[in-house]
Protein backbone atom coordinates (compact mmCIF):
# COMPACT_ATOMS: atom_id res chain seq x y z
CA UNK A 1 0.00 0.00 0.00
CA UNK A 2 1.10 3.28 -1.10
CA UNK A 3 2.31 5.93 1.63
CA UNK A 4 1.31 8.91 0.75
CA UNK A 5 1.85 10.90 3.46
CA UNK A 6 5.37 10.11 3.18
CA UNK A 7 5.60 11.30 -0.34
CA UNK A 8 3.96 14.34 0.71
CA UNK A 9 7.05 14.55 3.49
CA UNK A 10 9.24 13.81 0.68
CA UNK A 11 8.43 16.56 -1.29
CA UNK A 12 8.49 19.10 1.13
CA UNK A 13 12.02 18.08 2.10
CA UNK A 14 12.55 18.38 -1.33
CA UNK A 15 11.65 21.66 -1.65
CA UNK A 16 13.53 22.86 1.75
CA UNK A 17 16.75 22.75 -0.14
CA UNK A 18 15.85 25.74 -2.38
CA UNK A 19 15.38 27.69 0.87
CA UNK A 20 18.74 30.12 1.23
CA UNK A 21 19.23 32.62 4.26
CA UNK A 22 17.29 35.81 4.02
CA UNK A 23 14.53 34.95 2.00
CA UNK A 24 10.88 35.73 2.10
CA UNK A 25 9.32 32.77 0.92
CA UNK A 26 5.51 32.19 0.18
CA UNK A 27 3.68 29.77 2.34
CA UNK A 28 1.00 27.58 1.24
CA UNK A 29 -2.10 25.76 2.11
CA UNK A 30 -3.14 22.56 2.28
CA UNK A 31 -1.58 18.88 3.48
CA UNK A 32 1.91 18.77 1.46
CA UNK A 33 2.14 22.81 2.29
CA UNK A 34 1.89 21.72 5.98
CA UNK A 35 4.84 19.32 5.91
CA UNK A 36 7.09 22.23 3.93
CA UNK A 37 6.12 24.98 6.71
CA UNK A 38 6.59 22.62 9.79
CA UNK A 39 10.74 21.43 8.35
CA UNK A 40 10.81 24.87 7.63
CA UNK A 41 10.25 25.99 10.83
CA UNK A 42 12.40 23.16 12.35
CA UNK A 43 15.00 24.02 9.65
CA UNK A 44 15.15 27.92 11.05
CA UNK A 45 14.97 27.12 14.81
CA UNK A 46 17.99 24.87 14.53
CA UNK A 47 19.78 27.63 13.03
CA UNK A 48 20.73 25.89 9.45
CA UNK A 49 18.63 28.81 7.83
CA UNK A 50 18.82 32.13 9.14
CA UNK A 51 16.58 35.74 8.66
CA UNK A 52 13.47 33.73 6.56
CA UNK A 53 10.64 35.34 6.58
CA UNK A 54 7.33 33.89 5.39
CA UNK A 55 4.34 35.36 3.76
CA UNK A 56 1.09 33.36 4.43
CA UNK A 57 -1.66 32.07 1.70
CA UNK A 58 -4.46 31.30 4.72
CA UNK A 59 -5.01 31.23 7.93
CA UNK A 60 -4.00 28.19 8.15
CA UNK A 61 -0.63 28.38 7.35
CA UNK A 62 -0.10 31.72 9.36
CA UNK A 63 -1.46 29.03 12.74
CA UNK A 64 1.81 26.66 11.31
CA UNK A 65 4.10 29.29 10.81
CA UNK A 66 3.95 31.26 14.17
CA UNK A 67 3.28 27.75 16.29
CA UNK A 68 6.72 26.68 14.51
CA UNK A 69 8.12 30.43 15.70
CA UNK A 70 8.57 31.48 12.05
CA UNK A 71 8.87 35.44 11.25
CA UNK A 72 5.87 35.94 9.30
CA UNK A 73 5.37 39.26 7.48
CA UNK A 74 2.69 41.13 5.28
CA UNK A 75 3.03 41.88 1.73
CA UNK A 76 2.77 45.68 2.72
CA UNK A 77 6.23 44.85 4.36
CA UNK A 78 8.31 43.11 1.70
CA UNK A 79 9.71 44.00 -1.67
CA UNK A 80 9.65 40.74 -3.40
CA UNK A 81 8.69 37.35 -2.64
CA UNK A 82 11.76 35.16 -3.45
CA UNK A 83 9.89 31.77 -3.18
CA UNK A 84 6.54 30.56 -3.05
CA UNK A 85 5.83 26.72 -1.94
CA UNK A 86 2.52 24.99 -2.41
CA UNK A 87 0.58 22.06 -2.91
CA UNK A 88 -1.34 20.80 -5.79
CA UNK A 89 -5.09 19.24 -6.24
CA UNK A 90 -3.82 17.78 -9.85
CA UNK A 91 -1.13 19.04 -11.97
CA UNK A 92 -0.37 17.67 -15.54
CA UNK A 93 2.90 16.76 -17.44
CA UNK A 94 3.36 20.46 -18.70
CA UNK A 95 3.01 21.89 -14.92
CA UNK A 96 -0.87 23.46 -15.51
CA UNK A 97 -2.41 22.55 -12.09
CA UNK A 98 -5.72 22.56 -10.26
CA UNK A 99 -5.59 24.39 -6.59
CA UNK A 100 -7.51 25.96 -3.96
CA UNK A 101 -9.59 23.06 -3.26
CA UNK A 102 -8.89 24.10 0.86
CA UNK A 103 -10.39 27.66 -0.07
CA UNK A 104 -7.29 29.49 -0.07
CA UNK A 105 -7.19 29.54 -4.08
CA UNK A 106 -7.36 33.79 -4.63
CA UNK A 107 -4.59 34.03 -1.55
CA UNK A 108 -2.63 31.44 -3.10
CA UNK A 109 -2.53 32.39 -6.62
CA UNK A 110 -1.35 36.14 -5.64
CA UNK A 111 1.47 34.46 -3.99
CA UNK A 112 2.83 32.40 -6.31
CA UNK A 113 2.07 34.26 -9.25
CA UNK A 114 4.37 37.57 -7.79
CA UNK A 115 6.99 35.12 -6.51
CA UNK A 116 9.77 34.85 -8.43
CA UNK A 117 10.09 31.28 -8.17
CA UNK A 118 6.91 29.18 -7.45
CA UNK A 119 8.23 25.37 -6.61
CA UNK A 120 4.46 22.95 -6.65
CA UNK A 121 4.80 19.73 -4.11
CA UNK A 122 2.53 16.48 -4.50
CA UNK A 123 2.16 13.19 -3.87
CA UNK A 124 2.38 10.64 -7.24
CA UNK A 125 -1.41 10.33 -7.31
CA UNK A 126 -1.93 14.01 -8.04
CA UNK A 127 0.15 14.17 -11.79
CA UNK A 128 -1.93 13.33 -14.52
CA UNK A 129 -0.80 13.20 -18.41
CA UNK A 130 -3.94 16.08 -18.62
CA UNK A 131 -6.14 17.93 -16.37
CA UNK A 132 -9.28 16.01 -17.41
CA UNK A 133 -12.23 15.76 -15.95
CA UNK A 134 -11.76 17.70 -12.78
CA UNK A 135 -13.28 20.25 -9.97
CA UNK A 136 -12.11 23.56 -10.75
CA UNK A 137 -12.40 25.38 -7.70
CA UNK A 138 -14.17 28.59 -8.09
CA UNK A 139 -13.93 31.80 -5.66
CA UNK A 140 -17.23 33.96 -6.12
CA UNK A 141 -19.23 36.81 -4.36
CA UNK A 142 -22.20 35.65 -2.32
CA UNK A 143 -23.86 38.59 -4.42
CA UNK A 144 -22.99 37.06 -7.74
CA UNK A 145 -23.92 33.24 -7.04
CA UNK A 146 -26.91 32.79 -8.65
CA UNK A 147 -25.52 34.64 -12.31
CA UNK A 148 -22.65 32.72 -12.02
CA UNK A 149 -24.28 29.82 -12.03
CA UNK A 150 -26.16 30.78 -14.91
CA UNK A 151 -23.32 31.19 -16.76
CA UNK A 152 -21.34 27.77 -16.30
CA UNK A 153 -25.21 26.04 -17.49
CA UNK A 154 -25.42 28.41 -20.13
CA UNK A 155 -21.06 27.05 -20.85
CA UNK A 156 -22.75 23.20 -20.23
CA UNK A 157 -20.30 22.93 -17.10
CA UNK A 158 -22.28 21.22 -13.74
CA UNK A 159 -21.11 23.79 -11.11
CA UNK A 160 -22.10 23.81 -7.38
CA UNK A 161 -21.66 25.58 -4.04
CA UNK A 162 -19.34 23.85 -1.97
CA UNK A 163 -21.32 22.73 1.18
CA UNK A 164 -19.22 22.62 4.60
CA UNK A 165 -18.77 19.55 6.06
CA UNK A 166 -17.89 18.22 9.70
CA UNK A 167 -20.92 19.36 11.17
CA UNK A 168 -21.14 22.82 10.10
CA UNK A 169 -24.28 24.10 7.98
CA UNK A 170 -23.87 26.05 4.96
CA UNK A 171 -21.28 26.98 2.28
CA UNK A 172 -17.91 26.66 2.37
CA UNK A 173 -16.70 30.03 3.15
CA UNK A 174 -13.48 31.53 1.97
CA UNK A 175 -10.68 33.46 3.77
CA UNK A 176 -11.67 36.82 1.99
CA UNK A 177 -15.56 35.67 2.96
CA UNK A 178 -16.36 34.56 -0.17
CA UNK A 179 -18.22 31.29 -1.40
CA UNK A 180 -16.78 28.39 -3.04
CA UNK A 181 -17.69 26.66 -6.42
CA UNK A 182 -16.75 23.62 -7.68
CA UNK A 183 -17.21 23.86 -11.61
CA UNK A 184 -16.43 20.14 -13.54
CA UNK A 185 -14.56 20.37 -16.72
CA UNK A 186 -11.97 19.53 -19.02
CA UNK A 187 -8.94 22.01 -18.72
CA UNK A 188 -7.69 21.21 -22.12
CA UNK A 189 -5.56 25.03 -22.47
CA UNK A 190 -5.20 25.85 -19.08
CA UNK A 191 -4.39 29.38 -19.66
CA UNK A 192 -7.66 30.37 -21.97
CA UNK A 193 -10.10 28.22 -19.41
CA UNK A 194 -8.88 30.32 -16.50
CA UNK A 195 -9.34 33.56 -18.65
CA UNK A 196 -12.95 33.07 -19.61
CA UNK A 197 -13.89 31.85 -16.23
CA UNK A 198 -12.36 34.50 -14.43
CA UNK A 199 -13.96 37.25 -17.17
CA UNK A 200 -17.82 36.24 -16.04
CA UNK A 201 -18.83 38.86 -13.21
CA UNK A 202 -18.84 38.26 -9.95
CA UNK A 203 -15.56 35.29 -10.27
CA UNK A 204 -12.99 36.46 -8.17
CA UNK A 205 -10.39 33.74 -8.65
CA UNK A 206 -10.15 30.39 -10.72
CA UNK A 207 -8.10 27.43 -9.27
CA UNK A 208 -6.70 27.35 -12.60
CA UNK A 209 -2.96 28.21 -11.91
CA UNK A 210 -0.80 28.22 -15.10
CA UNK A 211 2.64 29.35 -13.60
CA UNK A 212 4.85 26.22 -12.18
CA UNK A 213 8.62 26.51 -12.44
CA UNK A 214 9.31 23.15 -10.76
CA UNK A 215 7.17 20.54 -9.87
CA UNK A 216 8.60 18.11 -6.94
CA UNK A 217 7.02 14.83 -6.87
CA UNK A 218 7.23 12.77 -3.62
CA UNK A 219 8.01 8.88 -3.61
CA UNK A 220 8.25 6.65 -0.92
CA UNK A 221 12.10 6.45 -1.54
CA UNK A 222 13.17 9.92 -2.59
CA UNK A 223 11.28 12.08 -5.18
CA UNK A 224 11.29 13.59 -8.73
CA UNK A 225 11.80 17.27 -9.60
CA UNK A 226 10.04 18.03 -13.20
CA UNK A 227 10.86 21.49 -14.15
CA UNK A 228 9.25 23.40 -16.57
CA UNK A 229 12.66 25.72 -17.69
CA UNK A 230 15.79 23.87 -17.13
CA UNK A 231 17.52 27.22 -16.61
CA UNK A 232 15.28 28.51 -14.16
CA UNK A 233 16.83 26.47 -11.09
């Protein structure tokens, strides 16, 4: 039996090693994100890296970072983002991925789109050859829900409002205090599909996220980097 959570581990100590002293590195959200933030964190206690500061995608991953005694700092504070870390719902073999599915998709995707380097960690089961058939999450005004929708009936996609779950009533509600679709497609050109989703009114993000310059793939022995410039690491 596969152990995933292990590959998860294994990419985020993958990723650790692109960490150098005094950068501001993006934190993400989600399972594999959690593994990166915590060795982070253990990585700058025991002194190996020294002046990192981290810039959080969620809630979530602020909790990590401070719990772990991590210098976290607003982007009203920072000049550049050196390096963004994240996880992936799916990502295919030309580094197009699906994200956001925690909630923290609009957060996340203004991270690692201004980062200079945006590194994506995942277990084996989330690459794909293509990004077919899958839950696009969707960040949307309460206002615009019904319209919205409309719209992805009047495209043919089935779209819903992501209910909560454990016990809570209602939608999922986002960071920003937004709602959460789930819209089921085929992404077959990533970068149009998350233009004419995010042009309908009242979209505010699109889990579509088109920018990847390394993808680090966990095993149970090791891992695989897949990078999408050779030059750019």
């Amino acid at each position: 039996m596969v152990n995933l959570e292990l590959e998860k581990k294994n990419a985020a100590r993958a990723a650790l090693s692109y960490v150098k002293d005094d950068m501001v590195v993006g934190l993400g959200t989600g399972t594999t994100a959690k593994y990166f933030i915590e060795l982070l964190c253990e990585k700058v206690r025991s002194g190996k890296l020294k002046r990192i500061r981290g810039v959080c995608t969620s809630h979530d991953s602020r909790e990590l970072a401070l719990f772990g005694k991590l210098n976290t700092v607003s982007l009203d504070h920072i000049e550049q983002i050196d390096l963004a870390v994240d996880g992936a719902d799916s990502v295919d073999a030309k580094l197009n991925s699906i994200k956001g599915g925690g909630g923290a998709l609009a957060r996340e995707k203004i991270i690692a789109y201004n980062a200079k380097k945006f590194i994506l960690i995942a277990d084996e089961t989330k690459y794909h050859k293509t990004l077919a058939n899958v839950a696009v999450p969707i960040e949307v005004m309460e206002f615009a829900c019904p319209l919205v929708l409309r719209n992805f009936r009047k495209m043919g996609m089935r779209s819903e409002v992501r209910k909560s779950s454990g016990g809570k009533i209602g939608p999922v509600i986002t960071d920003n205090g937004n709602f959460l679709m789930d819209v089921h497609m085929d992404v077959l050109d990533a970068k149009k599909d998350e233009e004419r989703l995010k042009n309908i009114p009242g979209v505010l993000e699109v889990g579509i996220f088109t920018k990847c310059d390394l993808l680090i793939l966990g095993k149970e022995k090791g891992f695989e980097e897949i990078k999408n410039c050779p030059a750019v690491f």
